[in-house]
Each structure stands twice: as structure tokens, then as C-alpha cells.
C-alpha atoms as a PDB file:
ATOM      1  CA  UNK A   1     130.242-119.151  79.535  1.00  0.00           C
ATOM      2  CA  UNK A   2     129.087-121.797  77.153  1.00  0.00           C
ATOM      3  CA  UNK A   3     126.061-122.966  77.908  1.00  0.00           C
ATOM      4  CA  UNK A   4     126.693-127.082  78.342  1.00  0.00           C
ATOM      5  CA  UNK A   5     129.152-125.809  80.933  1.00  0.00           C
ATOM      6  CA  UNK A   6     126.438-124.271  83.010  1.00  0.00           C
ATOM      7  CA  UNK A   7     124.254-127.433  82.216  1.00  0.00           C
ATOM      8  CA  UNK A   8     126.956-129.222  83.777  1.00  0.00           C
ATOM      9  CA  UNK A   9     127.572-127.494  86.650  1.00  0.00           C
ATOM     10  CA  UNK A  10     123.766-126.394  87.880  1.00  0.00           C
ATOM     11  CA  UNK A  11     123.028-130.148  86.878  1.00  0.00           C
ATOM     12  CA  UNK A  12     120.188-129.182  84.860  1.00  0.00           C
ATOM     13  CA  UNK A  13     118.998-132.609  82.614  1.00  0.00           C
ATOM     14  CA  UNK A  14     117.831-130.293  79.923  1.00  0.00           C
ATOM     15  CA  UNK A  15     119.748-127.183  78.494  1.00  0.00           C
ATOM     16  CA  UNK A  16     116.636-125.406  77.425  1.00  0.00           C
ATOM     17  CA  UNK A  17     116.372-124.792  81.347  1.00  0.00           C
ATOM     18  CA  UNK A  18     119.724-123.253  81.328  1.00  0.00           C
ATOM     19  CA  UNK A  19     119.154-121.018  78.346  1.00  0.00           C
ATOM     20  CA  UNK A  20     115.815-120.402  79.803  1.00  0.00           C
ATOM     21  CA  UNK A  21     117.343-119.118  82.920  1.00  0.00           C
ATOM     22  CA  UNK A  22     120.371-117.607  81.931  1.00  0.00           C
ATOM     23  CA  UNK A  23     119.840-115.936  78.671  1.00  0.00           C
ATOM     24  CA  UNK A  24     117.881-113.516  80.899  1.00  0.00           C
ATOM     25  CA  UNK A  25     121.017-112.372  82.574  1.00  0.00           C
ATOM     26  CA  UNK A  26     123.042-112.029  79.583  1.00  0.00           C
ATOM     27  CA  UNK A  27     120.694-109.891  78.093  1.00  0.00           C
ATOM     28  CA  UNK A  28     121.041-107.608  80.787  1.00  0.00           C
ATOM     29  CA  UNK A  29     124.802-107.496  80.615  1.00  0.00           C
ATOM     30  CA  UNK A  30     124.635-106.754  76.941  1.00  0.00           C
ATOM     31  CA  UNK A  31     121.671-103.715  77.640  1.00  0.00           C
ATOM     32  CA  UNK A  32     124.524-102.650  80.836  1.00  0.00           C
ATOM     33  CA  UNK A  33     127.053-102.627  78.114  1.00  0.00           C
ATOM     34  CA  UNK A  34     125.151-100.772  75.193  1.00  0.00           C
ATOM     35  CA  UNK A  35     124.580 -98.252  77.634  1.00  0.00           C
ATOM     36  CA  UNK A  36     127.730 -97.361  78.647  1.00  0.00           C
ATOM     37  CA  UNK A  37     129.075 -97.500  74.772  1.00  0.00           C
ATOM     38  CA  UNK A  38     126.233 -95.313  74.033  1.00  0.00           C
ATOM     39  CA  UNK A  39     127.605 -91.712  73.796  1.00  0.00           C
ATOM     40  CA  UNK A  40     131.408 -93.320  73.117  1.00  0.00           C
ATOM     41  CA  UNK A  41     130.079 -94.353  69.638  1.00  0.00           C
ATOM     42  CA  UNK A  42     128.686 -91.522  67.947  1.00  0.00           C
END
């Protein structure tokens, strides 16, 4: 989800708070992700 949409909806005034906070998460997804691709790309 874009980020000025989150922004938006948590009502943060800044979106470095909402990259701050959320980039976290979609790091994880994308490690989650890599790791299931893993042996399906060799």
C-alpha cells in the first residue's frame, strides 16, 4: 500500500513515521517471500 495512504489513514503528520514504522513489516514480507522462492529458483 502506498505509503501517503497509510499516512492518511494512521493520521500520522509526518510520513517518515509511517515509513519508519512500516518499512519494517515489509521487509519481513519480502525475507517470508525470498524464502519460500528459494529452492523454486535454482
Amino acid at each position: 500500500m502506498p505509503p501517503h495512504v497509510v499516512q492518511a489513514i494512521a493520521r500520522y503528520a509526518d510520513v517518515k513515521i509511517t515509513l519508519k514504522i512500516y518499512s519494517h513489516a515489509n521487509l519481513d514480507a519480502m525475507r517470508q517471500a525470498l524464502g519460500k522462492l528459494d529452492g523454486r529458483l535454482s
